[in-house]
Structures are given as structure tokens and as C-alpha cells.
N, C-alpha and C. Protein backbone atom coordinates (compact mmCIF):
# COMPACT_ATOMS: atom_id res chain seq x y z
N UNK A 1 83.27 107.85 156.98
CA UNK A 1 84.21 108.77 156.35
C UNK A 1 83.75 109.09 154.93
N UNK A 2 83.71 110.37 154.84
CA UNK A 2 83.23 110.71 153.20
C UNK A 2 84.08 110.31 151.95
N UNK A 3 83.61 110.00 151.07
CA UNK A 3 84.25 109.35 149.67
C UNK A 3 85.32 110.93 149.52
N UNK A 4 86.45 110.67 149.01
CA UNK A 4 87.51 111.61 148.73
C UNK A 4 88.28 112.15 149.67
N UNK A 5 87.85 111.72 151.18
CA UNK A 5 88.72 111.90 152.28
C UNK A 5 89.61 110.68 153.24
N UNK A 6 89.38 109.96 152.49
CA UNK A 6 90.02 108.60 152.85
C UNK A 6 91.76 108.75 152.58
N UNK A 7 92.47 108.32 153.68
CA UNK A 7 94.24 109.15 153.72
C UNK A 7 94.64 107.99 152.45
N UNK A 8 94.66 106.97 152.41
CA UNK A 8 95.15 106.29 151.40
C UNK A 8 94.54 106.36 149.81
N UNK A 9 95.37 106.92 149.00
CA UNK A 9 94.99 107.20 147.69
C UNK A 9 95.98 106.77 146.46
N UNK A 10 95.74 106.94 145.34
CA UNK A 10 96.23 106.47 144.43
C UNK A 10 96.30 107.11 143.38
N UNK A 11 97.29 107.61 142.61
CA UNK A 11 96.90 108.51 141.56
C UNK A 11 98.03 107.97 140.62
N UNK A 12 97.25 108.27 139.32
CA UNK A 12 97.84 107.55 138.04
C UNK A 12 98.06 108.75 136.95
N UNK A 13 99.00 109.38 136.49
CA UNK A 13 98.87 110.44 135.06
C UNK A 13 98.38 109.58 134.12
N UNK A 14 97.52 110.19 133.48
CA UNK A 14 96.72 109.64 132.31
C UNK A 14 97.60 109.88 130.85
N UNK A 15 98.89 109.13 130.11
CA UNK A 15 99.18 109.95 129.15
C UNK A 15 99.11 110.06 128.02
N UNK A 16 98.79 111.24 127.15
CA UNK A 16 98.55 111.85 126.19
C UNK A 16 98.27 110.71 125.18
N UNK A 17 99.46 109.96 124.88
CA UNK A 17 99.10 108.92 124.04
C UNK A 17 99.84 107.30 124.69
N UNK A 18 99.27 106.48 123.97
CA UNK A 18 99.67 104.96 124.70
C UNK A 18 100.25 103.97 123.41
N UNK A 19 101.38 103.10 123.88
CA UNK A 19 101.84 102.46 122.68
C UNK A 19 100.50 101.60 121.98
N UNK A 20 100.73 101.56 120.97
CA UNK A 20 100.15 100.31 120.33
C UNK A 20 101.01 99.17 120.59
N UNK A 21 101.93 99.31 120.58
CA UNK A 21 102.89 97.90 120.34
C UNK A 21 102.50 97.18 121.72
N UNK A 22 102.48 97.81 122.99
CA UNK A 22 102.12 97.08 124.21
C UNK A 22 100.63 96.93 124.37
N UNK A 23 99.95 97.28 123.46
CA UNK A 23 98.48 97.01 123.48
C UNK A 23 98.20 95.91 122.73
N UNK A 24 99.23 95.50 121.66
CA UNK A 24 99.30 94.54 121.11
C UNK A 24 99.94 92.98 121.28
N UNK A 25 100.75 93.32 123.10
CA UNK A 25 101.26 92.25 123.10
C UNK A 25 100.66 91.85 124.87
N UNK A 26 99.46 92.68 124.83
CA UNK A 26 99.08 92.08 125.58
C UNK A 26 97.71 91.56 125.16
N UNK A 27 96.75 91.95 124.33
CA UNK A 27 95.24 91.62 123.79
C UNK A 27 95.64 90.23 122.81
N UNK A 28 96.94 90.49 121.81
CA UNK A 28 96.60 89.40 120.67
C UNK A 28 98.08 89.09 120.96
N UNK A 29 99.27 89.12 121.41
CA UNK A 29 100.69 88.09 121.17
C UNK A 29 100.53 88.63 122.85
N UNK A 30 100.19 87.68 123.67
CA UNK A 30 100.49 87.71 125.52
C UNK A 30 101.52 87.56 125.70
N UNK A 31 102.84 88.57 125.04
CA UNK A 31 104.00 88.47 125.67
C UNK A 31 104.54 89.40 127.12
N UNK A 32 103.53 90.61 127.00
CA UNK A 32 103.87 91.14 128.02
C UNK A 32 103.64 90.60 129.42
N UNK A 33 103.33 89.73 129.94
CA UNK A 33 102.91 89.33 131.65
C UNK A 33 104.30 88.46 132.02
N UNK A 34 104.46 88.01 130.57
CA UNK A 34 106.35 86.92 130.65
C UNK A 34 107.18 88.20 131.01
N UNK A 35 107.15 89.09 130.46
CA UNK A 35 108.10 90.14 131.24
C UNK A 35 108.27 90.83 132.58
N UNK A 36 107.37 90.44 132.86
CA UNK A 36 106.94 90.72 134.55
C UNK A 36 107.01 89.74 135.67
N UNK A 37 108.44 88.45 134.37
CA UNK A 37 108.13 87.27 136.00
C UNK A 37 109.42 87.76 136.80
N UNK A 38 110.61 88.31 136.34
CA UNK A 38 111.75 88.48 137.10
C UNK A 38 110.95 90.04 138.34
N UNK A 39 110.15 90.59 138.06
CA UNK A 39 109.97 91.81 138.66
C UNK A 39 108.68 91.23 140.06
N UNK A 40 107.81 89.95 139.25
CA UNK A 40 107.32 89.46 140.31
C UNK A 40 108.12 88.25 141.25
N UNK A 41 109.21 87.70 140.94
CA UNK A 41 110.00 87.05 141.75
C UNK A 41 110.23 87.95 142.44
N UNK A 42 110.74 88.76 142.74
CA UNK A 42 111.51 90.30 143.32
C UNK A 42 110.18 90.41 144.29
N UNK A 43 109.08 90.44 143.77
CA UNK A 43 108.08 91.33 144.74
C UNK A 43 107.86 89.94 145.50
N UNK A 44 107.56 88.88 145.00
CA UNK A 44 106.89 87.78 145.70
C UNK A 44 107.92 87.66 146.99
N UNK A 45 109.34 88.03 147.13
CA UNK A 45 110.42 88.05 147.61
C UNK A 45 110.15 88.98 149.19
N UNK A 46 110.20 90.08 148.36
CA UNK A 46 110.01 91.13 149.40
C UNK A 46 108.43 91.68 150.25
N UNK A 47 107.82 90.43 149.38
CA UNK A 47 106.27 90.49 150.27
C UNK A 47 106.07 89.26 151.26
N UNK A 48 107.06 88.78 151.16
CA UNK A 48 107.04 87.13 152.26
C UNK A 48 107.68 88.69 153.59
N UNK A 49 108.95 89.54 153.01
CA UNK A 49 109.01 90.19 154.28
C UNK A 49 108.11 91.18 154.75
N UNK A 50 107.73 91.24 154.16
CA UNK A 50 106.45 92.39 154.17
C UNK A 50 105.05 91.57 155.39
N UNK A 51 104.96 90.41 155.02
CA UNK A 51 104.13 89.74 156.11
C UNK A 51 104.56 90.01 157.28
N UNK A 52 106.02 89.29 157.43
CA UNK A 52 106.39 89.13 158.00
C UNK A 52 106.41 90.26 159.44
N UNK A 53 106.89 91.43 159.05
CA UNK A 53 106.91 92.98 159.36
C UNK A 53 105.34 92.79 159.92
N UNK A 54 104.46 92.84 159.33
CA UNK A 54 102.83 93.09 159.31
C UNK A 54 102.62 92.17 160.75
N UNK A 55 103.12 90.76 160.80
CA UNK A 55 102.55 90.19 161.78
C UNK A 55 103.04 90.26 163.13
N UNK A 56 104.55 90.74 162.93
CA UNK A 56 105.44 91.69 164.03
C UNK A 56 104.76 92.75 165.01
N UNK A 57 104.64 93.56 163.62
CA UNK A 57 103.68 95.30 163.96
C UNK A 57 102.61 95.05 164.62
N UNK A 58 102.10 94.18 164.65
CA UNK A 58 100.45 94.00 164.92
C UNK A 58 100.99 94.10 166.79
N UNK A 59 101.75 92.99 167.07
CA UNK A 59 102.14 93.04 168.71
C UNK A 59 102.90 94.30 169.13
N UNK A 60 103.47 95.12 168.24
CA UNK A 60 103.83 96.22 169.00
C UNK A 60 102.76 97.38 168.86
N UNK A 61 101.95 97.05 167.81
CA UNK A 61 100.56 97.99 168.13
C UNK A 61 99.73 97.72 169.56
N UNK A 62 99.87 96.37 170.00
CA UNK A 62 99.36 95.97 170.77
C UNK A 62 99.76 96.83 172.14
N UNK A 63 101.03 96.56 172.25
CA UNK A 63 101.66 97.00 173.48
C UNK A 63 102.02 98.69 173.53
N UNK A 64 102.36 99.31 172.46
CA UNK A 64 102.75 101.06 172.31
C UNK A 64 101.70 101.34 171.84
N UNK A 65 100.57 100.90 171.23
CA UNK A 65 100.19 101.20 170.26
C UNK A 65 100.10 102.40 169.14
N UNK A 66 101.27 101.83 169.05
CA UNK A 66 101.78 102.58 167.32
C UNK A 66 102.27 101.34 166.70
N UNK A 67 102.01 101.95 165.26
CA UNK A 67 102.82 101.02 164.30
C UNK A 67 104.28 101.09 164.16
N UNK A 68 105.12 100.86 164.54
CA UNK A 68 106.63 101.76 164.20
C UNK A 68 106.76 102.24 162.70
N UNK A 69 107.43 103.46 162.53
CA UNK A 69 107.41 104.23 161.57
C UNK A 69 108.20 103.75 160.70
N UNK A 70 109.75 102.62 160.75
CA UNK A 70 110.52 102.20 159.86
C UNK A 70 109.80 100.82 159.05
N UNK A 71 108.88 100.21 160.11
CA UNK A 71 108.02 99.09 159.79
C UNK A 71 107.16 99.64 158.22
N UNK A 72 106.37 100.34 158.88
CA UNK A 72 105.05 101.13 158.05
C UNK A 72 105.94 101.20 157.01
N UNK A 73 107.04 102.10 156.40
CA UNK A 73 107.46 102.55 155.20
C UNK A 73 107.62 101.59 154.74
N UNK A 74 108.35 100.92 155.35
CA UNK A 74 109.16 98.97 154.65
C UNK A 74 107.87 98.21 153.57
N UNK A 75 106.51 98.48 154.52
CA UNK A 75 105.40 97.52 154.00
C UNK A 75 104.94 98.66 152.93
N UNK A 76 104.79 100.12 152.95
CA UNK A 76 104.64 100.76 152.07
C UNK A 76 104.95 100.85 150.78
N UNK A 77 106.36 100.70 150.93
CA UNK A 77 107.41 100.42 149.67
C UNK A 77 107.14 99.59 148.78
N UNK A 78 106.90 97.91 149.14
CA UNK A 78 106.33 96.59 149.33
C UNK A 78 105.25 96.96 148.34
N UNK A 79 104.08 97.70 148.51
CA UNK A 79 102.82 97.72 148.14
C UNK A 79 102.75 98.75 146.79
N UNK A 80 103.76 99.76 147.04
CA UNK A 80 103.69 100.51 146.21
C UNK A 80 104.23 99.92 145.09
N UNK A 81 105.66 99.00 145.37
CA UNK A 81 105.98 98.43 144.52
C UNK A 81 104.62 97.82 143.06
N UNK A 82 104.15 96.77 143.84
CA UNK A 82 103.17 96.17 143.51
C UNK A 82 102.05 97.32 142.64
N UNK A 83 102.29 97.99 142.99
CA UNK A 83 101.02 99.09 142.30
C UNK A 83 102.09 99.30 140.87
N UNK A 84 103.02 99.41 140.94
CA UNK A 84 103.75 99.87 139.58
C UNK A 84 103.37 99.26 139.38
N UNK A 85 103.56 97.55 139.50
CA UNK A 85 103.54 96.60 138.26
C UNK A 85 102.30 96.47 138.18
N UNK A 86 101.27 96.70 138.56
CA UNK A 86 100.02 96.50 138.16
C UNK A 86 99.70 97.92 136.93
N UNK A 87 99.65 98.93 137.12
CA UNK A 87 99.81 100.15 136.48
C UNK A 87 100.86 99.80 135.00
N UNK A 88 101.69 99.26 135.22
CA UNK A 88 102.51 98.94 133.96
C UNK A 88 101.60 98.14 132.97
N UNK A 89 101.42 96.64 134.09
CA UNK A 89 100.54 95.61 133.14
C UNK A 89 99.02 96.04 132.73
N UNK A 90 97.94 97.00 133.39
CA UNK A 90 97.15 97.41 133.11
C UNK A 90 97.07 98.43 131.88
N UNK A 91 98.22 98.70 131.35
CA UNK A 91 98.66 99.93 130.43
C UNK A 91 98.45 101.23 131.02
N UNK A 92 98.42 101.26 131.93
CA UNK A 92 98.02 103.15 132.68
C UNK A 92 99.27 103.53 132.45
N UNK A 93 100.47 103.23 132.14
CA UNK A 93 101.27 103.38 131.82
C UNK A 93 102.55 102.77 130.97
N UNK A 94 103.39 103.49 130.02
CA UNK A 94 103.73 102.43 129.43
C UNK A 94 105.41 102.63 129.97
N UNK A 95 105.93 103.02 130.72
CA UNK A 95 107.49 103.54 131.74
C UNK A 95 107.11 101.80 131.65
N UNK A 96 108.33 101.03 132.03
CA UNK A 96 108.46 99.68 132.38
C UNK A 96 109.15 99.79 133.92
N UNK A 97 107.96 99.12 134.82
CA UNK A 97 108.42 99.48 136.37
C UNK A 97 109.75 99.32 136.74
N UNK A 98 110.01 99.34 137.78
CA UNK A 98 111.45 99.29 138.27
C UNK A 98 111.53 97.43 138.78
N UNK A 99 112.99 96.84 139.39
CA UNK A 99 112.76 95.59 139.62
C UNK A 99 112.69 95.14 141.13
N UNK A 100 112.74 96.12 141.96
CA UNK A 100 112.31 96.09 143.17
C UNK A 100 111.83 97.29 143.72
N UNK A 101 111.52 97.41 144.87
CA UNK A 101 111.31 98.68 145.82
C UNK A 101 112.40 99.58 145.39
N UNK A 102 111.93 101.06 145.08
CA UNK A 102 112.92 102.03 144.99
C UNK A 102 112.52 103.50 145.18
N UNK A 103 113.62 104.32 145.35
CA UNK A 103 112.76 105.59 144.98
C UNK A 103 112.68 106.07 144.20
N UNK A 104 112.79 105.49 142.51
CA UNK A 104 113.01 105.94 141.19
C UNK A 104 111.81 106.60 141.08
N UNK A 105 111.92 107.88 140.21
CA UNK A 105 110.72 108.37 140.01
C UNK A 105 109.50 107.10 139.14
N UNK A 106 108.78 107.82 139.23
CA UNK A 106 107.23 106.68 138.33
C UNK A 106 106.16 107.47 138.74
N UNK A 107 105.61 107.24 137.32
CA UNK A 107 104.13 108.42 137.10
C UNK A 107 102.68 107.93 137.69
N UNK A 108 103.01 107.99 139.03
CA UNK A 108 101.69 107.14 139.62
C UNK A 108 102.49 107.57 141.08
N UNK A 109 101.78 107.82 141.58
CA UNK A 109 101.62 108.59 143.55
C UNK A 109 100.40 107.75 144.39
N UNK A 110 101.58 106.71 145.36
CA UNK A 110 100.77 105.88 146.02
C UNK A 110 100.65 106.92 147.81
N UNK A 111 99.35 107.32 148.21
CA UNK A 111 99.73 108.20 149.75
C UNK A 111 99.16 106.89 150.86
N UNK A 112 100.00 106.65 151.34
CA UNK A 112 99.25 105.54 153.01
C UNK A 112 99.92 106.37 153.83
N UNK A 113 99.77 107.56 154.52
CA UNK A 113 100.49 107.92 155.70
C UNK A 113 100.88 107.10 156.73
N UNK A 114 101.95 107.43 157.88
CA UNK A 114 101.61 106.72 158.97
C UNK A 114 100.93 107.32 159.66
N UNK A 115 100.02 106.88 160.75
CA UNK A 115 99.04 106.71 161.82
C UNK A 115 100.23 107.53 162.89
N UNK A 116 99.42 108.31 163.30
CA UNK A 116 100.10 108.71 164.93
C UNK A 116 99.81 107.58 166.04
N UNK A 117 98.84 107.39 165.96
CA UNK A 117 98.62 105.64 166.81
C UNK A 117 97.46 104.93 165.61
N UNK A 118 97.57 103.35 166.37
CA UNK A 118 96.90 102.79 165.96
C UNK A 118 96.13 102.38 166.81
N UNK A 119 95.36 101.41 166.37
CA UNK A 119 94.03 100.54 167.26
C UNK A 119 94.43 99.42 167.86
N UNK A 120 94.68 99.21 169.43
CA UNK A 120 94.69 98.33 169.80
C UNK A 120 93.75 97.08 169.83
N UNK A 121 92.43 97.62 169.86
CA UNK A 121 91.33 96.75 169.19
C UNK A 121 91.30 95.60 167.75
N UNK A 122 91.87 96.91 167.29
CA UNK A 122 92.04 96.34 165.59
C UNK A 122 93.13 94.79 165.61
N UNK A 123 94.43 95.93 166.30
CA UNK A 123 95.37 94.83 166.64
C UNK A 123 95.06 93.20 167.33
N UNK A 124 94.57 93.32 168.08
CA UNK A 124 94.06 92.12 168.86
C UNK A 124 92.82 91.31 167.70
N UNK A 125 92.50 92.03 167.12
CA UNK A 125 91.11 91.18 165.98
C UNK A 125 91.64 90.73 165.34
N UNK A 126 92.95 91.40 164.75
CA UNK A 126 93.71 90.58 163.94
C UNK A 126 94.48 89.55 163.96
N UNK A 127 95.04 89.70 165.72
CA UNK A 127 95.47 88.21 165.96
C UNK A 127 94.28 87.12 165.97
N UNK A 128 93.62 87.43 166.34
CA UNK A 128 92.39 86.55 166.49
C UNK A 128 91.71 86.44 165.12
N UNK A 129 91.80 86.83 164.28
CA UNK A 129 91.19 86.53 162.41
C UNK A 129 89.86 87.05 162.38
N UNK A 130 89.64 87.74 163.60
CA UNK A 130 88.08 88.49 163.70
C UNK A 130 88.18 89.38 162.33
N UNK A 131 88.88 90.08 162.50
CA UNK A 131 89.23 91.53 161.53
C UNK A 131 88.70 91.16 160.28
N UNK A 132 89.01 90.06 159.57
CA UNK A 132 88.86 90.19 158.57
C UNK A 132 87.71 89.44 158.15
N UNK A 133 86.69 89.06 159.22
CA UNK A 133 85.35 89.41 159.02
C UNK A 133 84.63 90.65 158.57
N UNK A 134 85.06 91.56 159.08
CA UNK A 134 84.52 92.96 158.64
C UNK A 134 84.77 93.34 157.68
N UNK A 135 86.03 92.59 156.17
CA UNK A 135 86.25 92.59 154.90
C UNK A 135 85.64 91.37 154.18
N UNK A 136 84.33 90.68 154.69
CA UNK A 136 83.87 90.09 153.61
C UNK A 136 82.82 90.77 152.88
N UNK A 137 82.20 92.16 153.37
CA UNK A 137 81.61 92.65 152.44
C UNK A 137 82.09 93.25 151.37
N UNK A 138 83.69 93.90 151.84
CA UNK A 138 84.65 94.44 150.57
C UNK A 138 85.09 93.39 149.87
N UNK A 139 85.15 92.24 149.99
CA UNK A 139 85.23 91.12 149.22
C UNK A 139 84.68 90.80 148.20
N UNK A 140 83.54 90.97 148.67
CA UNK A 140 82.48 90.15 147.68
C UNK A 140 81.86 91.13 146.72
N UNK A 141 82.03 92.45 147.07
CA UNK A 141 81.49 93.85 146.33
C UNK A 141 82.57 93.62 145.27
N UNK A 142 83.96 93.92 145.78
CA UNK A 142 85.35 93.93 144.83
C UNK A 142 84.86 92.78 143.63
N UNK A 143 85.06 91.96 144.23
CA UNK A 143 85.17 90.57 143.26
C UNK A 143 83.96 90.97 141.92
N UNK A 144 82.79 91.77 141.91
CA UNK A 144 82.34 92.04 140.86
C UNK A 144 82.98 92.84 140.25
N UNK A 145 83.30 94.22 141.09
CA UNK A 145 83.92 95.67 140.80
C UNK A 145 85.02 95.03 139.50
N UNK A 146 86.07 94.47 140.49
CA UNK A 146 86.67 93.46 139.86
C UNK A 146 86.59 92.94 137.80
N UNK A 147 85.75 92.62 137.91
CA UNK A 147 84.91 91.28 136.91
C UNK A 147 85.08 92.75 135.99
N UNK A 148 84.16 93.82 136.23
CA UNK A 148 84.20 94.78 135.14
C UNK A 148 85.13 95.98 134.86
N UNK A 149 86.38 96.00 136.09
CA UNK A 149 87.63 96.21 135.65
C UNK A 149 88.12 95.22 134.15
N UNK A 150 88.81 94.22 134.83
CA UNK A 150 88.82 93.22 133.79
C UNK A 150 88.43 93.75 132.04
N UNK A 151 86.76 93.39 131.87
CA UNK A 151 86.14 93.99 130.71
C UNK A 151 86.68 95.58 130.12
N UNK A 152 86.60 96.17 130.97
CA UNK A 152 86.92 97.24 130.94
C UNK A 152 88.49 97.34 130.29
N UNK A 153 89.27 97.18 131.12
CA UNK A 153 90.73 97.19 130.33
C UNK A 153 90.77 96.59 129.86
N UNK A 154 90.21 95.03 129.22
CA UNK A 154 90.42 94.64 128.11
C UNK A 154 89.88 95.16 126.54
N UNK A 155 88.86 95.70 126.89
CA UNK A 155 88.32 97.13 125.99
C UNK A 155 89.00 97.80 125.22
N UNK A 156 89.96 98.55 126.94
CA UNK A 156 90.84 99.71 126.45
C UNK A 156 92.20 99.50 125.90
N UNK A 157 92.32 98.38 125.86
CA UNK A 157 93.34 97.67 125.32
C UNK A 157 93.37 97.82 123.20
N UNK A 158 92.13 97.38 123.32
CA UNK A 158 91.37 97.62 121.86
C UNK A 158 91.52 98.80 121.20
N UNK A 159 91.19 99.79 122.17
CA UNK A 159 90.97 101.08 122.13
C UNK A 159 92.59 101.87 121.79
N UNK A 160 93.57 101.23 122.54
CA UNK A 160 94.40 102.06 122.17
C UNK A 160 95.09 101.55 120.95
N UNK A 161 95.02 100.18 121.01
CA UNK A 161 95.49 99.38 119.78
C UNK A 161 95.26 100.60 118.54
N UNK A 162 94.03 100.81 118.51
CA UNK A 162 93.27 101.18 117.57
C UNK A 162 93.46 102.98 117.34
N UNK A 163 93.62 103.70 118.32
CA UNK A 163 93.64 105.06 118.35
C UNK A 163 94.72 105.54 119.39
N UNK A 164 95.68 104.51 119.49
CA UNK A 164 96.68 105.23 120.40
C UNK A 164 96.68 106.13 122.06
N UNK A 165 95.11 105.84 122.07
CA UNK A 165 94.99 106.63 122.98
C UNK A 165 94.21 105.94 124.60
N UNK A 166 94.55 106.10 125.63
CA UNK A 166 93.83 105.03 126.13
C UNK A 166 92.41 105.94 126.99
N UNK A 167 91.37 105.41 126.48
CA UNK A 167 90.28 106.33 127.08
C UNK A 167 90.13 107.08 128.44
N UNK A 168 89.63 107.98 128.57
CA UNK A 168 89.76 108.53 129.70
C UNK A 168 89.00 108.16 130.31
N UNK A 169 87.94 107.42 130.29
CA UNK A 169 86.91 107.41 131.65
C UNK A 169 87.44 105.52 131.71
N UNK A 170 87.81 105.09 130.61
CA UNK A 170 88.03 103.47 131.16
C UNK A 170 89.55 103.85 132.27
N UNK A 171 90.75 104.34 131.97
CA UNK A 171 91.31 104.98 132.18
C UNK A 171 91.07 105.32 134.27
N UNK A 172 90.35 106.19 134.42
CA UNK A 172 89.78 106.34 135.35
C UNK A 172 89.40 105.43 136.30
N UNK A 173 88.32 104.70 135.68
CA UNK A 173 87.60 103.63 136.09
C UNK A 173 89.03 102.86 136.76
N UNK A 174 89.98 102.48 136.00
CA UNK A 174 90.51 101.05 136.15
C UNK A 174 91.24 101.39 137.59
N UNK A 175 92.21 102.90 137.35
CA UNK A 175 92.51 103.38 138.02
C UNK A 175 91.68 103.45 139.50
N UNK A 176 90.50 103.20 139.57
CA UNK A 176 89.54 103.77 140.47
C UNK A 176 89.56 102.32 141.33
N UNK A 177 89.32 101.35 140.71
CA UNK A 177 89.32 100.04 141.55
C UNK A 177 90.80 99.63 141.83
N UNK A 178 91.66 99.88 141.32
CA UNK A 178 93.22 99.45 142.00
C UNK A 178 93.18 100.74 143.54
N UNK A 179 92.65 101.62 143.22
CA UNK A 179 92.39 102.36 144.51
C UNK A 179 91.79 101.71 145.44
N UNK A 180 90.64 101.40 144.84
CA UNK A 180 89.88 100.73 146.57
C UNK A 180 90.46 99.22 146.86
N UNK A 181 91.37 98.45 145.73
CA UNK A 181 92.05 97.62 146.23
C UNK A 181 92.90 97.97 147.40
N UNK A 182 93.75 98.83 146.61
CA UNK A 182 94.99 99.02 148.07
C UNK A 182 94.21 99.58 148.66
N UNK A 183 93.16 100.57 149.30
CA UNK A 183 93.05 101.09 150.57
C UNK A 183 92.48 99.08 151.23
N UNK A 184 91.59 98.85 150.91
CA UNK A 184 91.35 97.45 151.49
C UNK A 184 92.33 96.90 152.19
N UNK A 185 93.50 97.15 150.76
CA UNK A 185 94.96 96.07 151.31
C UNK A 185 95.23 96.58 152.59
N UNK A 186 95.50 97.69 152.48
CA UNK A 186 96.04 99.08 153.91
C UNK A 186 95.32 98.59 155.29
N UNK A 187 93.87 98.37 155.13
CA UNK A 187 93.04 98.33 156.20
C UNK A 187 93.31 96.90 156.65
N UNK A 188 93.91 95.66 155.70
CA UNK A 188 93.72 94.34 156.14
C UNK A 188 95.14 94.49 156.82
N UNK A 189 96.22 94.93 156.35
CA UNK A 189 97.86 95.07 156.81
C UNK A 189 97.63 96.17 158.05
N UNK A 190 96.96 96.53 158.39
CA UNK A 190 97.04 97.46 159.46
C UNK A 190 97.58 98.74 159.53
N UNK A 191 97.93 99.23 158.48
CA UNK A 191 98.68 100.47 158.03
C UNK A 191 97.84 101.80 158.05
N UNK A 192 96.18 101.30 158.09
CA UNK A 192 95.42 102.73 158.53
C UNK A 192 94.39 101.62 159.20
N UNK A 193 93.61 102.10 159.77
CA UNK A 193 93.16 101.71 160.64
C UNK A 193 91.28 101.90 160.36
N UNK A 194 91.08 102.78 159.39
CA UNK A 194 90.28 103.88 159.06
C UNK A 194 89.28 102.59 157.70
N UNK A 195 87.83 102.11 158.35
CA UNK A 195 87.58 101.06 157.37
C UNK A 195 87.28 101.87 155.71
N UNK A 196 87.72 100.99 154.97
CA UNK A 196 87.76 101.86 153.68
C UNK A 196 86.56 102.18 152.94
N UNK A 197 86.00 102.98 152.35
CA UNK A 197 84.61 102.72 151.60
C UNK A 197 84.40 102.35 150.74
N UNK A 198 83.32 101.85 150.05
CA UNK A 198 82.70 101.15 149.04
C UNK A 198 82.91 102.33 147.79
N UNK A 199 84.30 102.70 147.25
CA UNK A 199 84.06 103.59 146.06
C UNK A 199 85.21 103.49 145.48
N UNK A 200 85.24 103.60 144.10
CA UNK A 200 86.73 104.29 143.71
C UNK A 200 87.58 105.46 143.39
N UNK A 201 86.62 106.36 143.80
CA UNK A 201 87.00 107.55 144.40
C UNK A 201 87.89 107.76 145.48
């Protein structure tokens, strides 16, 4: 599948200008990640059901093979959630996420469609833990990709401290690997079926 046609995407508004004050309390006073434990209790909450759903879906992919459509959104929600708060704590934005799944607006557009069917193949690998053989190469690629995210927003952290503004290509970049995270996530939860590529595009 060509880079930029992959159904699961991620998009972040880049804006105009970025606090200092939250650039400052996350590089030199680490108070901001303490503000994110009541919002990750909440998610850690609603991602035990989110498995849960995932390991359900997998046997009715098996047998209809479809994912059911109330399932899919449930784990959608779940994930998207999770993308706010990452987008918050990364500074791509400075809105303070919501405290669970909602449909409050937020300046970031997560797309996982549902599947008209899925893979019964897939389904069955996954009971069997085959599947996620075929994600140790996205593993081990990420885990660097990873390493210079990291550098990277800690950079731009500097950067806005300093000029209010948070760069556009770090900006991009960071944005670019929380993308090929969740499509990964998508492909390991069964929500597309479609293996993801090596880009953050």
C-alpha cells in the first residue's frame, strides 16, 4: 500500500503560537505529566474495556467475519482518547484534553474507519499470537523512530520556551510517529486489517 493511502491517519493543527508556561513545566518544573494522572486513571479504565471488546471481536470476526460496528467505535473512542493525551503532553497542543472518551470538539482528527469485513486469517493468528510476529519488524524500527521523537520534542520544548512558537518540521515529525504508532496500534487491535507501513506519512 502506498505511503499517504493508508485509511488510518492522524492529523494535528499546528498552532500559530504555543505557551511558554507549559513548555516550562514540562522541560525544567515536570509538573505537567502529574496532571495527566486523573485523565490516565480514566483511560487505563476504559482500555482494560477496550481489550476486552478486542478479544471478543476477534471470535466474531472469526465466525461473520466482520468486526461489529458498535465494537469498532467503542475501541476507537478508547484510542482516540489516548491520542489527545498524548498530543496535549507532547505540546502539539496546548487545549487540556478532555477526562474520558467524548465527542468534545479537539484540534487533532483521529480517521480508523470500519472495515466492511475483516480477515478471518488475521483473526485466527491472533488467537494463536502468530500475528504479532509480523509486528516485530514495526517494533524494532519504532523503538528507534521512537528514541528521536523523544530528542526531538524535547528540543521543541526549548524552542517554544524560547520563541513561543513550536517548530514546524519538529512539529510534523512528532506528529508523524504518533501516526505510525496508532496505525500499528489499529493493525495489532484488529480494527484494519491493512499491514501498516514503515513511514510517518
Amino acid at each position: 500500500m502506498a505511503v499517504g493511502t493508508y485509511p488510518v491517519d492522524l492529523q494535528v493543527e499546528r498552532p500559530e503560537t504555543s505557551k511558554r508556561m507549559w513548555a516550562l513545566f514540562t522541560v525544567i518544573i515536570p509538573i505537567k505529566p502529574i496532571m495527566l494522572i486523573i485523565n490516565m486513571i480514566v483511560l487505563y479504565i476504559f482500555m482494560i474495556g477496550a481489550m476486552a471488546v478486542f478479544f471478543v471481536s476477534q471470535w466474531a470476526v472469526l465466525f461473520t467475519g466482520k468486526y461489529p460496528e458498535g465494537w469498532h467505535r467503542f475501541v476507537v473512542k478508547v484510542i482516540t482518547q489516548g491520542e489527545k493525551l498524548s498530543v496535549w503532553m507532547y505540546g502539539l497542543r496546548d487545549e487540556f484534553p478532555p477526562f474520558a472518551p467524548s465527542e468534545a470538539a479537539y484540534p487533532m482528527t483521529v480517521t480508523i474507519p470500519h472495515p466492511d469485513t475483516s480477515s478471518r486469517g488475521w483473526a485466527i493468528m491472533t488467537m494463536l499470537f502468530i500475528k504479532y510476529i509480523a509486528l516485530i519488524p514495526q517494533v524494532f524500527v519504532l523503538y528507534f523512530v521512537e528514541l528521536a521523537q523523544s530528542v526531538v520534542w524535547y528540543l521543541s520544548q526549548w524552542a517554544v520556551l524560547f520563541t513561543g512558537k513550536y517548530p514546524e518540521g519538529m512539529h510534523r515529525f512528532v506528529v508523524g510517529v504518533d501516526r505510525w504508532q496508532l496505525r500499528v496500534q489499529c493493525f495489532y487491535l484488529g480494527l484494519r486489517d491493512e499491514y501498516p507501513p514503515f513511514s510517518t506519512l
